[in-house]
Protein backbone atom coordinates (compact mmCIF):
# COMPACT_ATOMS: atom_id res chain seq x y z
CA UNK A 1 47.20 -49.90 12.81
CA UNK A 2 47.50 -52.78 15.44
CA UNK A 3 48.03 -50.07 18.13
CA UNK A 4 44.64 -48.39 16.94
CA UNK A 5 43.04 -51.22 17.22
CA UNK A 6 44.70 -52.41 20.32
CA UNK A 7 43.27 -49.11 21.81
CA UNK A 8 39.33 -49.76 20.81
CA UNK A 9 39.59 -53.45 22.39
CA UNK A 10 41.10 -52.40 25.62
CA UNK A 11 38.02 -49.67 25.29
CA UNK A 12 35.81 -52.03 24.74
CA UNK A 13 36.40 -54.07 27.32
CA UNK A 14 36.95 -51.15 29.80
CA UNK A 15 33.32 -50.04 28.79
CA UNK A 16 31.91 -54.24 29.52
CA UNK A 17 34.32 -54.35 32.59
CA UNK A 18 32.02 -51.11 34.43
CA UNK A 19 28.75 -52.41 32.61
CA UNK A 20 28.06 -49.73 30.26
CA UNK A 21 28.02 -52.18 27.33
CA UNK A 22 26.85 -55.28 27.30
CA UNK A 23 26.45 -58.06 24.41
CA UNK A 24 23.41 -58.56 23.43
CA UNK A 25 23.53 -61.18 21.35
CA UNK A 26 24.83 -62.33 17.48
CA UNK A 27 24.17 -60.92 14.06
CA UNK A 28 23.36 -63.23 11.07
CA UNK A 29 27.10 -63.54 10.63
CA UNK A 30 28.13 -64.10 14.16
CA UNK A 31 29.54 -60.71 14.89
CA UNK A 32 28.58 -60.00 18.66
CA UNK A 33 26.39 -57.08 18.76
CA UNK A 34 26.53 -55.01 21.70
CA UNK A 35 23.91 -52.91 23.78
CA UNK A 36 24.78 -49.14 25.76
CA UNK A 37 22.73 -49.48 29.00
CA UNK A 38 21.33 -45.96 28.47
CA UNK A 39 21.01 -45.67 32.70
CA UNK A 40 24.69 -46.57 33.55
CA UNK A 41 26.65 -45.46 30.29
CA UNK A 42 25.34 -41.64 31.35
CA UNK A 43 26.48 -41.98 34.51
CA UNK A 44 29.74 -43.91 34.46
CA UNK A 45 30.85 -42.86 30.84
CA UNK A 46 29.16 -39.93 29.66
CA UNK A 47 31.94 -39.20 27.14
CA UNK A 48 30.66 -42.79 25.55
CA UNK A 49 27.17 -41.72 26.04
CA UNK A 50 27.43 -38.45 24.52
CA UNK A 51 29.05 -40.09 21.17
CA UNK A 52 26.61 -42.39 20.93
CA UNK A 53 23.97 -40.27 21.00
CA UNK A 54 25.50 -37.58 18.03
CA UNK A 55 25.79 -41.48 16.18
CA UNK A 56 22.37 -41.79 16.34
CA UNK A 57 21.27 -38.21 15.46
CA UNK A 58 23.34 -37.78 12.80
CA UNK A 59 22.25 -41.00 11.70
CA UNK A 60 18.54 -39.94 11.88
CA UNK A 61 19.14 -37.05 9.85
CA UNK A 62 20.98 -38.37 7.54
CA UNK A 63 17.93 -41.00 7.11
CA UNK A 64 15.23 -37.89 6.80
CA UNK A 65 17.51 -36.13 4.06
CA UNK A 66 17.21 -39.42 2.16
CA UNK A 67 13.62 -39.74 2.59
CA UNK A 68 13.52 -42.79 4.51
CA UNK A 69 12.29 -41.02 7.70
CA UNK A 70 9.19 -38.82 8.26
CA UNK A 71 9.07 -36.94 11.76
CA UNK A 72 5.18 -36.45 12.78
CA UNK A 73 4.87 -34.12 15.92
CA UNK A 74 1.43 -34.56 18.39
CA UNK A 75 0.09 -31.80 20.35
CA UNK A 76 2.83 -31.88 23.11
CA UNK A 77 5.44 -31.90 20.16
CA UNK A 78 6.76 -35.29 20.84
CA UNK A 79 8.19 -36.80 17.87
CA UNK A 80 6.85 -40.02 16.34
CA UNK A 81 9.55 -41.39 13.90
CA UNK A 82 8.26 -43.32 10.19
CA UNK A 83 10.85 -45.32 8.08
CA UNK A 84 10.47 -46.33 5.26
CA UNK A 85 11.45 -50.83 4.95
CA UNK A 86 15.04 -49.37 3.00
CA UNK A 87 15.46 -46.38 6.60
CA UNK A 88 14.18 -49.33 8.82
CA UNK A 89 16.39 -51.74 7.27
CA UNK A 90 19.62 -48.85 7.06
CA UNK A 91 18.60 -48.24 11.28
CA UNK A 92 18.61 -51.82 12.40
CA UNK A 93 22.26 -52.35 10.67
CA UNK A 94 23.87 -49.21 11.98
CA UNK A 95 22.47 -50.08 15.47
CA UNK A 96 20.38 -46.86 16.38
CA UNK A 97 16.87 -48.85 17.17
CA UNK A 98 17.65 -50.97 20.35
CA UNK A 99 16.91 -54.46 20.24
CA UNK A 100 14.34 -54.79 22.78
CA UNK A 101 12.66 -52.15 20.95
CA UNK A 102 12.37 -54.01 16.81
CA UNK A 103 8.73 -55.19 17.56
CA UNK A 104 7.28 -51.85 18.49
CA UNK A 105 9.17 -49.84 15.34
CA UNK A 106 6.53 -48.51 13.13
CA UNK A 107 8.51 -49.01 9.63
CA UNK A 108 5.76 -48.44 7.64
């Protein structure tokens, strides 16, 4: 088990070390939360990247099969994204709404 987790630290730190992560501050319990610079993590880790982003869609659908995400489409078919407080609330602890971005979240 040590090993295992030997392996996601050195990761980890691999990943901060070529600025594809970065922390981005401390949850209510002092756990460091960490940010993927969207820019550099395609470019410099795409293998990182691309897990990330089947995280967050799996994550989304699993949300919309529980009901606590609508998906409205506009004319151009861009998707506008509705949580309920429970999806908003599921979404901000599993990390898939980036920080800078909480404000402007329509969780309504």
């Amino acid at each position: 088990m040590e090993d295992n987790e030997d392996f996601y630290l050195e990761r980890l730190q691999y990943y901060i070390d070529i600025g594809a992560i970065r922390e981005a501050g401390f949850d209510e319990n002092g756990e460091i939360l960490f940010e993927i610079d969207e820019i550099r993590t395609k470019e410099l880790a795409p293998e990182l990247w691309e897990s990330h982003m089947q995280y967050v869609d799996n994550s989304l659908i699993e949300l919309y099969k529980d009901g606590l995400l609508d998906v409205e489409y506009d004319e151009n078919l861009e998707a506008t994204f509705h949580l309920t407080q429970e999806g908003f609330d599921i979404a901000l602890k599993k990390g898939i709404i980036p920080i800078e971005d909480i404000d402007k979240f329509d969780n309504n």
